[in-house]
Protein backbone atom coordinates (compact mmCIF):
# COMPACT_ATOMS: atom_id res chain seq x y z
CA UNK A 1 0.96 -18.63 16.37
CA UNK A 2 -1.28 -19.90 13.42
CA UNK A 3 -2.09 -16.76 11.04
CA UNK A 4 -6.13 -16.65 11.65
CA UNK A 5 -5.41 -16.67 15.47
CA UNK A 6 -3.00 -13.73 14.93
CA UNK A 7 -4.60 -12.11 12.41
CA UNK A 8 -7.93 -12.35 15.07
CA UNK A 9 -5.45 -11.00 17.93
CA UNK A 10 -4.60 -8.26 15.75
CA UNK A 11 -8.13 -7.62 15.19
CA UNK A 12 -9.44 -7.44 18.11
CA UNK A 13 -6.48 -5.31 19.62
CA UNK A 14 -7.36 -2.71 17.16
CA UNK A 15 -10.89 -2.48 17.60
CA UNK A 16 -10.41 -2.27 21.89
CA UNK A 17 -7.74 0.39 21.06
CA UNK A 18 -10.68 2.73 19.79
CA UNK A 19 -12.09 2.67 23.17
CA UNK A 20 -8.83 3.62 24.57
CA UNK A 21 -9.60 7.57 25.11
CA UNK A 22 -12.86 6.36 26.76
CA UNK A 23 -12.00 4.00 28.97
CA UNK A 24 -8.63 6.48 29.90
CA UNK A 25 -11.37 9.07 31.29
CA UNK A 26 -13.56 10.31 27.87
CA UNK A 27 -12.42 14.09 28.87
CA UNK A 28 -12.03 16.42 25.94
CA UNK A 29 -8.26 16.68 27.41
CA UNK A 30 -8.47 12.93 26.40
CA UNK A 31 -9.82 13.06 23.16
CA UNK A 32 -7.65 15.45 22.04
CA UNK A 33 -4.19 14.23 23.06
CA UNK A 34 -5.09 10.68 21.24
CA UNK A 35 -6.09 13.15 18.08
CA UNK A 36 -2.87 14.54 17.99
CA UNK A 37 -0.90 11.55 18.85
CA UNK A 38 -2.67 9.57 16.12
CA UNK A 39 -1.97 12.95 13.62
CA UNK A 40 1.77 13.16 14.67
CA UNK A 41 2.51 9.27 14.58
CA UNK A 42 1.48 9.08 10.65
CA UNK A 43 3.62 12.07 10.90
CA UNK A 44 6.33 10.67 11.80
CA UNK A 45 5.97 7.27 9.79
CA UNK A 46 6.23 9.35 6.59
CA UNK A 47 9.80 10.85 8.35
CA UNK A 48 10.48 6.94 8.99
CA UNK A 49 10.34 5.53 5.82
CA UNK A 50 13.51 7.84 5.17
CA UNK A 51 15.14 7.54 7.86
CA UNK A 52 15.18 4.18 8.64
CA UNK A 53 14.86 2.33 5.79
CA UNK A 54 16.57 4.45 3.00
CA UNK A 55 19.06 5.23 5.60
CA UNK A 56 18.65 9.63 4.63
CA UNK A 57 17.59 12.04 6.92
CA UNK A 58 15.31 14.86 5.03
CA UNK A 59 14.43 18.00 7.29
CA UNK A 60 12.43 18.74 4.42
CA UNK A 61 9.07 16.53 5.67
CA UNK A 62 7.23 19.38 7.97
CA UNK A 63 7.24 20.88 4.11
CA UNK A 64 4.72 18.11 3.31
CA UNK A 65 2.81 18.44 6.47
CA UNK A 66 2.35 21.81 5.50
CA UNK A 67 1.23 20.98 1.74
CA UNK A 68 -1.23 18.32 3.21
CA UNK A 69 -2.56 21.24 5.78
CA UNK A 70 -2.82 23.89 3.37
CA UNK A 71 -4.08 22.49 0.68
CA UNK A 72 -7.18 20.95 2.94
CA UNK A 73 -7.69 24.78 3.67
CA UNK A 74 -7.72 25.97 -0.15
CA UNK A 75 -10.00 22.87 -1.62
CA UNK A 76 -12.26 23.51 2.14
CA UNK A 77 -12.95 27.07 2.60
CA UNK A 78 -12.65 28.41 -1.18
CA UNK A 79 -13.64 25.88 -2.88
CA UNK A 80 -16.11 24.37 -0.94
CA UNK A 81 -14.69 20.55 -1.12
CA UNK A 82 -15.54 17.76 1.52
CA UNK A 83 -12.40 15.44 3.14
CA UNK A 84 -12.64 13.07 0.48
CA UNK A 85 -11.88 15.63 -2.23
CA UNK A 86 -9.64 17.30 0.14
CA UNK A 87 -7.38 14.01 0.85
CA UNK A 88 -7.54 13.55 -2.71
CA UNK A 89 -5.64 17.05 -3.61
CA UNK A 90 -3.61 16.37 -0.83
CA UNK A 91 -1.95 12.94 -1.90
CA UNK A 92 -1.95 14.33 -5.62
CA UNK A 93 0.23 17.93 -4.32
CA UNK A 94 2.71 15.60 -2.30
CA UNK A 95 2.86 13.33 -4.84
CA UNK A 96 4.74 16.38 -7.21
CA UNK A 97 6.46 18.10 -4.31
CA UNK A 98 8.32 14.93 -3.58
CA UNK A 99 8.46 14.34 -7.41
CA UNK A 100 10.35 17.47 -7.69
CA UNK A 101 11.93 17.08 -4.64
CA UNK A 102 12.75 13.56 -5.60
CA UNK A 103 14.77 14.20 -8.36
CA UNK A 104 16.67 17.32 -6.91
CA UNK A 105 18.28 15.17 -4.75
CA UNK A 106 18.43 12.04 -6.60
CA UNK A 107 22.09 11.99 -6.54
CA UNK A 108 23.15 13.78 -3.37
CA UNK A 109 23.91 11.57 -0.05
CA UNK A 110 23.89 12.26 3.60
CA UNK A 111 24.95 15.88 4.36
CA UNK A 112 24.67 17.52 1.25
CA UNK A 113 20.92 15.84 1.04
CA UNK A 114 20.25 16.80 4.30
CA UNK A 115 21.57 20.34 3.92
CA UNK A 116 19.51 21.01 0.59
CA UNK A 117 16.04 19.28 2.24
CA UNK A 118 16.43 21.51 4.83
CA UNK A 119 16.86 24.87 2.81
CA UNK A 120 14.03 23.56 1.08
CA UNK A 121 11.75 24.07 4.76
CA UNK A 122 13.60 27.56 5.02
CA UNK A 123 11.97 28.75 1.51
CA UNK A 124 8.75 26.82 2.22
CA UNK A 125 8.64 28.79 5.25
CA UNK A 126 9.24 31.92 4.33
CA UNK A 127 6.84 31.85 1.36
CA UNK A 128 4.21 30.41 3.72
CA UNK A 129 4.23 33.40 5.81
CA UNK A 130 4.65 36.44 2.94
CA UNK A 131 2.24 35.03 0.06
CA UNK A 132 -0.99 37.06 0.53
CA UNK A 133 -2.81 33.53 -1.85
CA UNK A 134 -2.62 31.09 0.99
CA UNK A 135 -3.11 33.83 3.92
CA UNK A 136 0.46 35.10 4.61
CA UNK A 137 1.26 35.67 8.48
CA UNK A 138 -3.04 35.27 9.58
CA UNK A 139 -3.01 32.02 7.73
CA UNK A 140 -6.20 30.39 6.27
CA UNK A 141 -9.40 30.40 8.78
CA UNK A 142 -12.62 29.08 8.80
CA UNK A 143 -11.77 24.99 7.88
CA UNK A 144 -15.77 23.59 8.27
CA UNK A 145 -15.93 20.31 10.35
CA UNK A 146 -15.16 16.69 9.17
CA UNK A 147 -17.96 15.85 7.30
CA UNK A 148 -19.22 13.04 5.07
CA UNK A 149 -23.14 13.88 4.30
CA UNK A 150 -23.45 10.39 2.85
CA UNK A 151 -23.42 8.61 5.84
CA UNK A 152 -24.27 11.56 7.96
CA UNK A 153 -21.00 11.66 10.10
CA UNK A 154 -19.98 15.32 12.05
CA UNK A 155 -16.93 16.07 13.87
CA UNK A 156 -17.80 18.51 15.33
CA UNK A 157 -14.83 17.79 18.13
CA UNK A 158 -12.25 15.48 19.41
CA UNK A 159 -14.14 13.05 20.35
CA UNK A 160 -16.11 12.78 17.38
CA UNK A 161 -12.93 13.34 14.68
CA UNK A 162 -10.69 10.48 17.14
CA UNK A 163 -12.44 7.35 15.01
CA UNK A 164 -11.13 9.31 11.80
CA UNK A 165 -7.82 9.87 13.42
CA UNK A 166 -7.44 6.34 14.56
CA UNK A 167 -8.58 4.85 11.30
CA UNK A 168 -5.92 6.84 9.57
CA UNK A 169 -3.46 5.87 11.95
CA UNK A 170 -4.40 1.70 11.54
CA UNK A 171 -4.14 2.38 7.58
CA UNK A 172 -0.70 3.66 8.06
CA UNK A 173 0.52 1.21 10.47
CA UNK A 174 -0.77 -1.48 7.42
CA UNK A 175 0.64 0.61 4.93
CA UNK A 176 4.57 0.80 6.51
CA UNK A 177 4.08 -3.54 7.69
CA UNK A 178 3.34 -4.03 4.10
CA UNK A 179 5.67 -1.72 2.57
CA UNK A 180 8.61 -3.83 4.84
CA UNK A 181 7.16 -6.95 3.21
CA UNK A 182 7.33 -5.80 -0.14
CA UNK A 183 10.11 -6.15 -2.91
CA UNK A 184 10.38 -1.96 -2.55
CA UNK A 185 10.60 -2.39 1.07
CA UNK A 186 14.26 -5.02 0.62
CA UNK A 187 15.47 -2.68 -1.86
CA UNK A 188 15.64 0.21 -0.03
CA UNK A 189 17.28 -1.41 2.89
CA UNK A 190 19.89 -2.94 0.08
CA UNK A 191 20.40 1.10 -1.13
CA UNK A 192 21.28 1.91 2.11
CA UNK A 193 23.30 -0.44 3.46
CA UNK A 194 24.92 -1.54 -0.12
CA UNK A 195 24.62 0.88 -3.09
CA UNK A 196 26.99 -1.12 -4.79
CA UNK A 197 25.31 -4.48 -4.30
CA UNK A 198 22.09 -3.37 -4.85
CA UNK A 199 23.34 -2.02 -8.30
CA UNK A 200 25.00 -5.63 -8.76
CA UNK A 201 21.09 -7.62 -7.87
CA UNK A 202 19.58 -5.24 -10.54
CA UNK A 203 18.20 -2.49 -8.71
CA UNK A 204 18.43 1.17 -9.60
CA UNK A 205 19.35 3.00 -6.60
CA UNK A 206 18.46 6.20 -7.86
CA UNK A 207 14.80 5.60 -8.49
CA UNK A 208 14.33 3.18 -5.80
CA UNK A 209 15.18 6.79 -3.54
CA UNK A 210 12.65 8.75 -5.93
CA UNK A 211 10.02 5.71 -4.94
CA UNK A 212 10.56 5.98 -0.91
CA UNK A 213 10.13 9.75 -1.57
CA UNK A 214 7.04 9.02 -3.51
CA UNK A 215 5.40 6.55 -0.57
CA UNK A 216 6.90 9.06 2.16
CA UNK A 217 5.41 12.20 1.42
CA UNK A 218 1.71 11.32 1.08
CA UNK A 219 1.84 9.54 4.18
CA UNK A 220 2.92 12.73 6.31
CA UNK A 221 1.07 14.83 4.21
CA UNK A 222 -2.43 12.70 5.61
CA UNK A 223 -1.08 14.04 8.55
CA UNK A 224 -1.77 17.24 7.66
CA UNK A 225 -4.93 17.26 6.17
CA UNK A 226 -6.34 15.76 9.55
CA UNK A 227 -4.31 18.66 11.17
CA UNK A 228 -5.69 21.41 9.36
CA UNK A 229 -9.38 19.89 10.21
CA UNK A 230 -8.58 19.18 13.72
CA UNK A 231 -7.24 23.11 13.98
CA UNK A 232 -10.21 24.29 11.56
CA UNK A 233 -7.17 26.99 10.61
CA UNK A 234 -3.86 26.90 8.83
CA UNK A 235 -0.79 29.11 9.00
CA UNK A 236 3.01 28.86 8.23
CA UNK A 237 3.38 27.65 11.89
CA UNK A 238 2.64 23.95 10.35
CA UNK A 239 6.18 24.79 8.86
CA UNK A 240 8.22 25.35 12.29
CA UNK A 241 11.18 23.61 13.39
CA UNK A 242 9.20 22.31 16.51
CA UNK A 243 7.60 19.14 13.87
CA UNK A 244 11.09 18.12 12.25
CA UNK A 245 12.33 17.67 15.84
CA UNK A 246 8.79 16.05 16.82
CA UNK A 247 8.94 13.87 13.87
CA UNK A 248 12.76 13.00 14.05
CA UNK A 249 12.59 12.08 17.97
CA UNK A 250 9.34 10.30 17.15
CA UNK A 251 11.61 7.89 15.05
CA UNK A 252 14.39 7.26 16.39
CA UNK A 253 13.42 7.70 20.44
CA UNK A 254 12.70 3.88 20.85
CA UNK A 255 14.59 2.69 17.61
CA UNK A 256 14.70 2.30 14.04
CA UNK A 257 12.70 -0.41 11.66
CA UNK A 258 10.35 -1.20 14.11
CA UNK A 259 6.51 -0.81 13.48
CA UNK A 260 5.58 0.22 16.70
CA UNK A 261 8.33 2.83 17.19
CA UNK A 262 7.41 5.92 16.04
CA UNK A 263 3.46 5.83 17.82
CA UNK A 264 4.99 5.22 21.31
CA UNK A 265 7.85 8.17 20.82
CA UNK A 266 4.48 10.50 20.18
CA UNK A 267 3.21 8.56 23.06
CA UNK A 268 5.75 9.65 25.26
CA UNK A 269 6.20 12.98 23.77
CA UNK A 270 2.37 13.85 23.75
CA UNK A 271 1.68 12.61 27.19
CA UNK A 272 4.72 14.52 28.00
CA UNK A 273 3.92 17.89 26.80
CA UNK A 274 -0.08 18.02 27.52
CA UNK A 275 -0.23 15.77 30.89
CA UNK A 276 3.35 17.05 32.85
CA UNK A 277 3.86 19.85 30.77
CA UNK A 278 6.95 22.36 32.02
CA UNK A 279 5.93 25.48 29.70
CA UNK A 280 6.02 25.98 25.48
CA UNK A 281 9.64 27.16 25.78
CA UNK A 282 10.41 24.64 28.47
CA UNK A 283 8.84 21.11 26.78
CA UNK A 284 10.36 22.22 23.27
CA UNK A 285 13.89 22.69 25.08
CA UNK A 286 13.28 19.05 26.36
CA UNK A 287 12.36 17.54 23.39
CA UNK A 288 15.58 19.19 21.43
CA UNK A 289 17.26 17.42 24.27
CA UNK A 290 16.09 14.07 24.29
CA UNK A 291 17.12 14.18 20.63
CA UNK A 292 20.54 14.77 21.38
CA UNK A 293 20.96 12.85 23.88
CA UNK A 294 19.28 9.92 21.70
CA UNK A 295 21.57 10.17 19.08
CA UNK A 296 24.63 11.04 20.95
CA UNK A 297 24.27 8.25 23.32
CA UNK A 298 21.44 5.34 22.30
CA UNK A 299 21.62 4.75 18.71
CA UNK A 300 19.31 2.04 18.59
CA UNK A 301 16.96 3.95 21.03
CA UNK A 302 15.53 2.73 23.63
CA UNK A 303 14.97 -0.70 22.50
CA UNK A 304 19.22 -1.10 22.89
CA UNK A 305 19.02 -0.56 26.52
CA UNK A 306 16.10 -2.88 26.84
CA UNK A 307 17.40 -5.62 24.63
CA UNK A 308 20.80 -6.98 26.59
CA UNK A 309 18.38 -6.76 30.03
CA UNK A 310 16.04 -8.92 27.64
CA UNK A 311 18.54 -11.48 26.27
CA UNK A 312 19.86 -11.72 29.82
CA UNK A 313 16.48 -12.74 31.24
CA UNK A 314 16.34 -15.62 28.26
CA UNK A 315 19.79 -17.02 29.05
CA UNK A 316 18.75 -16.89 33.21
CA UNK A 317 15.50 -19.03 31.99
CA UNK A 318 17.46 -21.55 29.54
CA UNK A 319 19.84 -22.40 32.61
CA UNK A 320 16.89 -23.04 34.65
CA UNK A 321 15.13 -24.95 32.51
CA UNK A 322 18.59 -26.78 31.75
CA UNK A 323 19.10 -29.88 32.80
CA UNK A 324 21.49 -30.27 35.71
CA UNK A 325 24.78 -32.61 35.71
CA UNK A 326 23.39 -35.07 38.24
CA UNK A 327 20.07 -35.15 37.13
CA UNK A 328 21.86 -36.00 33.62
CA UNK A 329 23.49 -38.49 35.36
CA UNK A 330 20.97 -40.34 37.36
């Protein structure tokens, strides 16, 4: 397809997908599922970035949700600041968590990483809900509404904050598509699948990782900051186990390195949990499960069962469309 005709396509399925809540029923039930979808796919694409293109897995990531939610709730309600300031702070705190965080683990691999990301969520955790500063157990209340005076815009609910959500989510869909493009995007997929080679081409494993940690954590952090907004409070919940599973079975649910992926896991895992739900208790058990079963028995997700029925459907339509011997013949 010629590039203005598919770069129209894609323009014109973005703008009808803001209409999407609308057009699905425009009931605050609505509105708010396609919030949170939008909030928990950027989520999740921050998670991705890791997972499937450096080839880690960090259960460290809800600790950057949490930075991007809290720190909207410190610059907001004592210090007055509006979402631009607030977004600021929050790309600027990730920015030195995963700095830090970064060069902790610079040189550990697989378990070990894993293992020390995910002490790092137990201590986040537990300071979250004991230091008095940022609220302790009650959390931070009274997060005003999404506002930008300059061009007079309110959310004042769902509906209104879903163009902010959706916006978000479009410039982090760009974001990950260009970062796959990009020189940064090759050499992380040459640090995970060949440390050795990459080392060989010229590139410095070690701070390639520190790089993908550096792109990774704003990204979920955004997440937050729209969270804490959407919530108008904050408390160490933003730190629970319930978004590491969210965000990993967001990822790898329909499969790895592909753009699409992680927004229709939420999909299904959104539509899920607020349209058939089974009970808090219930819906987490099933989404713990779907993991497992994911990674036990589909590692390329979804996408491996549908690919074979796929290729099978091409090769039925090349022998149709294949000449036959007497036809040849003749």
């Amino acid at each position: 397809m010629p590039t203005p005709l598919r770069l129209l396509l894609i323009a014109g399925v973005a703008v009808a997908g803001l209409f999407l809540p609308a057009l699905a029923g425009g009931s605050p039930a609505i509105y708010s599922a396609a919030v949170l979808i939008a909030i928990f796919a950027v989520m999740s694409y921050g998670l991705d970035t890791i997972v499937s293109d450096l080839g880690e897995v960090s259960l460290a990531h809800t600790v950057f949700f949490g930075i991007g939610a809290y720190v909207t709730a410190l610059l907001s309600v004592r210090l007055d600041l509006g979402p631009i300031a607030t977004l600021l702070g929050t790309i600027v705190a990730a920015l030195i968590a995963a700095g830090v965080l970064g060069l902790i683990t610079l040189r550990l691999r697989e378990f070990v990483f894993s293992l020390v990301t995910y002490a790092v969520a137990v201590v986040a955790i537990t300071v979250a809900s004991s230091w008095s500063f940022i609220g302790g157990s009650d959390g931070l209340r009274g997060i005003p509404p999404f506002e930008l005076p300059l061009i007079g815009f309110t959310a004042k609910d769902d509906a209104a904050l879903w163009p902010v959500a959706y916006v978000l989510l479009l410039a982090t869909l760009y974001l990950m598509h260009a970062f796959r493009r990009s020189r940064l995007g090759h050499a992380a997929i040459m640090v995970h699948l060949n440390p050795r080679l990459a080392t060989m081409s010229g590139i410095a494993p070690q701070r390639t990782r520190l790089q993908i940690f550096l792109l990774s954590a704003p990204i979920t952090a955004a997440a937050g900051w729209l969270y804490a907004y959407q919530r108008a409070f904050v408390s160490a919940d933003v730190l629970e186990t319930y978004f590491l599973i969210l965000m990993l079975t967001a990822v790898v649910l329909v499969g790895r390195r592909r753009l699409l992926a992680p927004l229709i896991g939420v999909i299904i895992i959104q539509v899920q949990e607020k349209f058939f739900p089974f009970g808090g208790y219930v819906d987490k058990i099933i989404l713990g499960s779907i993991l497992i079963l994911v990674l036990a028995y589909l590692p390329n997700g979804l996408a491996g069962l549908i690919a074979p029925l796929v290729a099978a459907g091409r090769r039925a339509v090349a022998r149709k469309a294949a000449p036959s011997p007497s036809n040849t013949e003749a």
